[in-house]
N, C-alpha and C. Protein backbone atom coordinates (compact mmCIF):
# COMPACT_ATOMS: atom_id res chain seq x y z
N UNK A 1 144.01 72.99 -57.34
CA UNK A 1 145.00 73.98 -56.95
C UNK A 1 144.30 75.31 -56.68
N UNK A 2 144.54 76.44 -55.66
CA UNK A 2 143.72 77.11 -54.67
C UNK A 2 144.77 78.14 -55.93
N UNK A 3 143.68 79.47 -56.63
CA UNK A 3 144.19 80.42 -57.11
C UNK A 3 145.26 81.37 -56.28
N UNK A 4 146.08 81.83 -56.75
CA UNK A 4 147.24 82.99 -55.96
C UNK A 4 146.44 83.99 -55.53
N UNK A 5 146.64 84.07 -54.10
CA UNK A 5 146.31 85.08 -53.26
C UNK A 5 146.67 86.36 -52.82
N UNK A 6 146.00 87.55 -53.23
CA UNK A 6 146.98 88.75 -52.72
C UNK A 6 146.96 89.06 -51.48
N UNK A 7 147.84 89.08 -50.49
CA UNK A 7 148.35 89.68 -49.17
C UNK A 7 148.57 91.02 -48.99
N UNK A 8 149.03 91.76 -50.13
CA UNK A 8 149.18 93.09 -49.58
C UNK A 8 148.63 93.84 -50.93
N UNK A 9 147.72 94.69 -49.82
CA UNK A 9 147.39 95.76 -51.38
C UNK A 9 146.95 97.20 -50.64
N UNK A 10 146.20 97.65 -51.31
CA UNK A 10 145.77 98.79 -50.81
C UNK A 10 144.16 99.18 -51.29
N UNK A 11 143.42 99.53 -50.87
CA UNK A 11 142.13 100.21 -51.59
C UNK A 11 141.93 101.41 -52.31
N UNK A 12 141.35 101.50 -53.67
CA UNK A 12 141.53 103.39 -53.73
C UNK A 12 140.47 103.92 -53.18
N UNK A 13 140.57 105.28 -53.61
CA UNK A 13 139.14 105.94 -53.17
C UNK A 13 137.60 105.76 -53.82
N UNK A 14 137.81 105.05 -55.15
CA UNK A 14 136.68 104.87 -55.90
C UNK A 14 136.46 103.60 -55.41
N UNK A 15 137.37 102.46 -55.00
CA UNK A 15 136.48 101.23 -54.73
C UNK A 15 136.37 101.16 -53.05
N UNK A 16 136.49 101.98 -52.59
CA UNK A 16 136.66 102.09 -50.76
C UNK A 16 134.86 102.89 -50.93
N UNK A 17 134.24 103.71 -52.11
CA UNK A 17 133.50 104.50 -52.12
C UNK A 17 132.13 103.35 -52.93
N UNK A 18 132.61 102.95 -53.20
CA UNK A 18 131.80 101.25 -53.94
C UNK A 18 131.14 100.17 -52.94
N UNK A 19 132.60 99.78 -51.96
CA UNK A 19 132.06 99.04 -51.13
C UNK A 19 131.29 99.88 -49.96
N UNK A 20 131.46 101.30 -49.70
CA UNK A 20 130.60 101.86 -48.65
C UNK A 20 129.51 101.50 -49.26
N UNK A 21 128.84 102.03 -50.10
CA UNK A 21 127.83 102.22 -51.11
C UNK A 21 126.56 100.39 -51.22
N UNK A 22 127.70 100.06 -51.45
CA UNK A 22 127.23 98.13 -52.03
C UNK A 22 127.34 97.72 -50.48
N UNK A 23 127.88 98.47 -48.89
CA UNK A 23 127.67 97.23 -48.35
C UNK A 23 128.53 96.48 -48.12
N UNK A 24 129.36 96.07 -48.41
CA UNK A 24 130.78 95.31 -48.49
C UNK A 24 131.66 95.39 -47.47
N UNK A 25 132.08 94.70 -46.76
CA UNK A 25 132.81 94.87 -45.74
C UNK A 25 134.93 95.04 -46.14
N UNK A 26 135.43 96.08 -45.28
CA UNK A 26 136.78 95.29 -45.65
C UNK A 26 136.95 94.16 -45.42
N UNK A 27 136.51 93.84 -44.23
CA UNK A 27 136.74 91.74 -43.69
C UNK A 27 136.47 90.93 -44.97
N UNK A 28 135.44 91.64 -45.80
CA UNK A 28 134.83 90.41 -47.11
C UNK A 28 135.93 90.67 -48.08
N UNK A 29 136.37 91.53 -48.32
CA UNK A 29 137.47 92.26 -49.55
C UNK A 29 139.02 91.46 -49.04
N UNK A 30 139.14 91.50 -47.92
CA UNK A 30 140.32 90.72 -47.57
C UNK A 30 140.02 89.38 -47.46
N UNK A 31 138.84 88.62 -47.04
CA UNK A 31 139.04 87.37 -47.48
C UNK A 31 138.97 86.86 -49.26
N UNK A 32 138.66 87.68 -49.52
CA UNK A 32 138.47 87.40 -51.04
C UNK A 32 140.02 87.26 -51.64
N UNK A 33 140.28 87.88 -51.26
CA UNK A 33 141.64 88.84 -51.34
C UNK A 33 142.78 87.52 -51.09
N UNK A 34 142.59 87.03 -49.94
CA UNK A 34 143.62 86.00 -49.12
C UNK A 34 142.97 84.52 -49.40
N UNK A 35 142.10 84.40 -50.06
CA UNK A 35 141.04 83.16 -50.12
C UNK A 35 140.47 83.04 -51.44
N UNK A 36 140.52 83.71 -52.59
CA UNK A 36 140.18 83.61 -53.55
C UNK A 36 139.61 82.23 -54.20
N UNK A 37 138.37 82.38 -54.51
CA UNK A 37 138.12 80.60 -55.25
C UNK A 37 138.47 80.69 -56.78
N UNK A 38 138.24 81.79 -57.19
CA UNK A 38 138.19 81.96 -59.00
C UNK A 38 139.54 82.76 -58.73
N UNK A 39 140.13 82.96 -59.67
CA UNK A 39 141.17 84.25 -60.64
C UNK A 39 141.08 83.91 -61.74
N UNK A 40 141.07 85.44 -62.24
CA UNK A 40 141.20 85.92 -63.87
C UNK A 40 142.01 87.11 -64.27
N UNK A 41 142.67 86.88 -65.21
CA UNK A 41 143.62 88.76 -65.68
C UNK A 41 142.79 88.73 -66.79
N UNK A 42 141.69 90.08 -66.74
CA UNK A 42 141.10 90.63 -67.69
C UNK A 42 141.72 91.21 -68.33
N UNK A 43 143.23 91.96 -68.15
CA UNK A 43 144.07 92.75 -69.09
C UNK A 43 145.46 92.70 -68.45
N UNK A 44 146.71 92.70 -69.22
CA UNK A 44 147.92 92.82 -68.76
C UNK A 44 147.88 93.67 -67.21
N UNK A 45 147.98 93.10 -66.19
CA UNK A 45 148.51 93.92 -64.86
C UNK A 45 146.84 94.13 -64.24
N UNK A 46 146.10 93.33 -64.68
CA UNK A 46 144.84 93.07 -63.59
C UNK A 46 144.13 92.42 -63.90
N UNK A 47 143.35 91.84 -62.49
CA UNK A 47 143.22 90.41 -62.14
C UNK A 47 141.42 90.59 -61.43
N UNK A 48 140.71 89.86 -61.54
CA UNK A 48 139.84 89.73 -60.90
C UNK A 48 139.26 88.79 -59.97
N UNK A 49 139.37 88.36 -58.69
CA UNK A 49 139.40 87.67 -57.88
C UNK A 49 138.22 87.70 -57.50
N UNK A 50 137.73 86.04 -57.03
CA UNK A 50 135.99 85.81 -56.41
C UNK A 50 135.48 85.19 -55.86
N UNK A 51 134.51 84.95 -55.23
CA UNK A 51 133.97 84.09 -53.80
C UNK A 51 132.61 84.31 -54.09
N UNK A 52 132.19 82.97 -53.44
CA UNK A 52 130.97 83.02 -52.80
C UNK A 52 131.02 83.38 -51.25
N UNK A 53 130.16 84.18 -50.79
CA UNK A 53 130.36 84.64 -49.45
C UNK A 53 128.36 84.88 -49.48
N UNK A 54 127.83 84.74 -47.90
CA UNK A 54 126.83 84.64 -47.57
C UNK A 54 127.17 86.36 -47.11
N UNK A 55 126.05 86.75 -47.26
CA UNK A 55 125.64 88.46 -46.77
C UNK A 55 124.04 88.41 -46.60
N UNK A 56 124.19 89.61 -45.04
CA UNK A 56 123.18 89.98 -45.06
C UNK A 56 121.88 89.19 -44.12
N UNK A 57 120.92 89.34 -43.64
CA UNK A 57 119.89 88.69 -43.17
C UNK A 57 118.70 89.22 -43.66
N UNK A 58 117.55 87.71 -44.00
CA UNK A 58 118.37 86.73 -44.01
C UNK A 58 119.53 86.42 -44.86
N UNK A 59 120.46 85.53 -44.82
CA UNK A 59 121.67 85.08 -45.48
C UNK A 59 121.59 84.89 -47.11
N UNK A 60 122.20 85.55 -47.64
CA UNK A 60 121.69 84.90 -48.97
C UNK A 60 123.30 84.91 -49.91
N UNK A 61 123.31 84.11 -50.70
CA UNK A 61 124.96 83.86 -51.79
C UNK A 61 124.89 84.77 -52.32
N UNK A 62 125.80 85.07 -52.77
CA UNK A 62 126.00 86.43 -53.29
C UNK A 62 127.75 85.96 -53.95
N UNK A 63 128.28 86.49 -55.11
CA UNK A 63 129.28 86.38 -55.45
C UNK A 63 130.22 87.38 -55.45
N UNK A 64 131.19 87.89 -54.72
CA UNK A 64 131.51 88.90 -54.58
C UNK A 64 132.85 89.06 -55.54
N UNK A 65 132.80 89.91 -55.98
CA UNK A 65 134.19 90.02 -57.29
C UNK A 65 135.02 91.09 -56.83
N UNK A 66 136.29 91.11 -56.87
CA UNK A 66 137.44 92.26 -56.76
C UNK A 66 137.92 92.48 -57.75
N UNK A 67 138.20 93.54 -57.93
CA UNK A 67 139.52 93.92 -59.27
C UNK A 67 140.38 94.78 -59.09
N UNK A 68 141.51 94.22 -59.45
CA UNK A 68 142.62 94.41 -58.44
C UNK A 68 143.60 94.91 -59.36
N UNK A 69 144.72 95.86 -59.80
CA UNK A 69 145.43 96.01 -60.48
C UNK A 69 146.79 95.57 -59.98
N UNK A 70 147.47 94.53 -60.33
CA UNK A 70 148.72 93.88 -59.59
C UNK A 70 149.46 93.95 -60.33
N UNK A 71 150.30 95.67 -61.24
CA UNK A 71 151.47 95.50 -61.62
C UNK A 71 151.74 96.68 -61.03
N UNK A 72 151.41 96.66 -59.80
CA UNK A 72 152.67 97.37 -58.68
C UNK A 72 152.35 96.96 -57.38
N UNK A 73 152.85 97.65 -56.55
CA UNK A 73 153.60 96.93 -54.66
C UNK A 73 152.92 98.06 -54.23
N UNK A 74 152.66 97.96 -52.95
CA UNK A 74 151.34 96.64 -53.06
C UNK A 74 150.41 97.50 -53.92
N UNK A 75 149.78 95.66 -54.30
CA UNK A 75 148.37 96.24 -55.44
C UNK A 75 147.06 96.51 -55.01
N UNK A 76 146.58 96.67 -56.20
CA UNK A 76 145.36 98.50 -55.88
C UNK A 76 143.92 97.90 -56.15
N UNK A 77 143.33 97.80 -55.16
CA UNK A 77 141.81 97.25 -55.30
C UNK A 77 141.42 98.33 -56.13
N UNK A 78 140.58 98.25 -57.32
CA UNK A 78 140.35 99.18 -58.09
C UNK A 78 138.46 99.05 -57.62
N UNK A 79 138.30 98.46 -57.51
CA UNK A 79 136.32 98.10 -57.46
C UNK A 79 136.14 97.05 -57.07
N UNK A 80 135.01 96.79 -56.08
CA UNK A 80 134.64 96.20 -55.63
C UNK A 80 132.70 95.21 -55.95
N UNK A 81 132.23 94.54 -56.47
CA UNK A 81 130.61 94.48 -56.03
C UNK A 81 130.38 93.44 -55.89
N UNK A 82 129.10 93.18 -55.57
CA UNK A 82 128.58 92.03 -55.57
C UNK A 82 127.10 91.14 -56.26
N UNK A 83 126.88 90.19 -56.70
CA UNK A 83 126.52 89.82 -57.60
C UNK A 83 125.28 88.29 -57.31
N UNK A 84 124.27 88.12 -57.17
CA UNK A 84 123.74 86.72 -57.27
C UNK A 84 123.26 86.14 -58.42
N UNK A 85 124.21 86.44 -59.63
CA UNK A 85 124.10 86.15 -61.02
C UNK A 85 125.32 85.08 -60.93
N UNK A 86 125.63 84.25 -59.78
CA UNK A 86 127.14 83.20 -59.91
C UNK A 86 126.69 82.80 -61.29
N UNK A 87 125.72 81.98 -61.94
CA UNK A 87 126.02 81.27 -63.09
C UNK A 87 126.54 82.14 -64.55
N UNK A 88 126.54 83.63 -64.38
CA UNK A 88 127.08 84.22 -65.26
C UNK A 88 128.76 84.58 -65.22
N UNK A 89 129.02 84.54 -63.70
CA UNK A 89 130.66 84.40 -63.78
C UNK A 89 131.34 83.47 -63.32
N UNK A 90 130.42 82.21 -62.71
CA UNK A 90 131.44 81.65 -62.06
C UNK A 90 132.30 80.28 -63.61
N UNK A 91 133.30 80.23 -63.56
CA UNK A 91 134.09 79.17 -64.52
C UNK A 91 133.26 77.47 -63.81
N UNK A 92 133.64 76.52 -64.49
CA UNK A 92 133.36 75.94 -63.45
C UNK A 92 134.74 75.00 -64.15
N UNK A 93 135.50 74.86 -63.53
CA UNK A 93 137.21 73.53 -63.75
C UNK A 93 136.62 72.32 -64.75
N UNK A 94 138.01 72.28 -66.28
CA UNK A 94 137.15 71.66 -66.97
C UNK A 94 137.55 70.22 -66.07
């Protein structure tokens, strides 16, 4: 079963200032976003959503994580990064 996907949100200024910074595309933040492979709620009303996505040349995996605060309309990308440590976050389905 494919984790719940957020469709509508918004970016703030600290994680719009993250992904300039890291590189990150909006295109990558919205597929993450609409495509999610992992979800997690680290705390009541936010969620952390994640992918493997190829970046960069040459190409290399990279795990890209969102965190998203979804107890309001629409919800609030709080931060954005990215990561080639997958075996430290990815779950794997028992």
């Amino acid at each position: 079963m494919s984790p719940e996907a957020i469709h509508e949100f918004i970016i703030s200024g600290h994680a719009r200032f993250e992904m300039e910074r890291r590189g990150i595309s909006d295109e990558v933040v919205r597929q993450v976003l609409e495509f999610p492979e992992q979800r997690f709620q680290t705390r009541k009303g936010r969620v952390v959503l994640h992918s493997r996505v190829l970046l960069g040349a040459p190409a290399t995996m990279y795990l890209v994580r969102v965190v998203v605060d979804v107890d309001r309309r629409p919800a609030e990308v709080v931060t954005v990064y990215r990561t080639t440590k997958l075996s430290k976050y990815w779950r794997e389905e028992p």
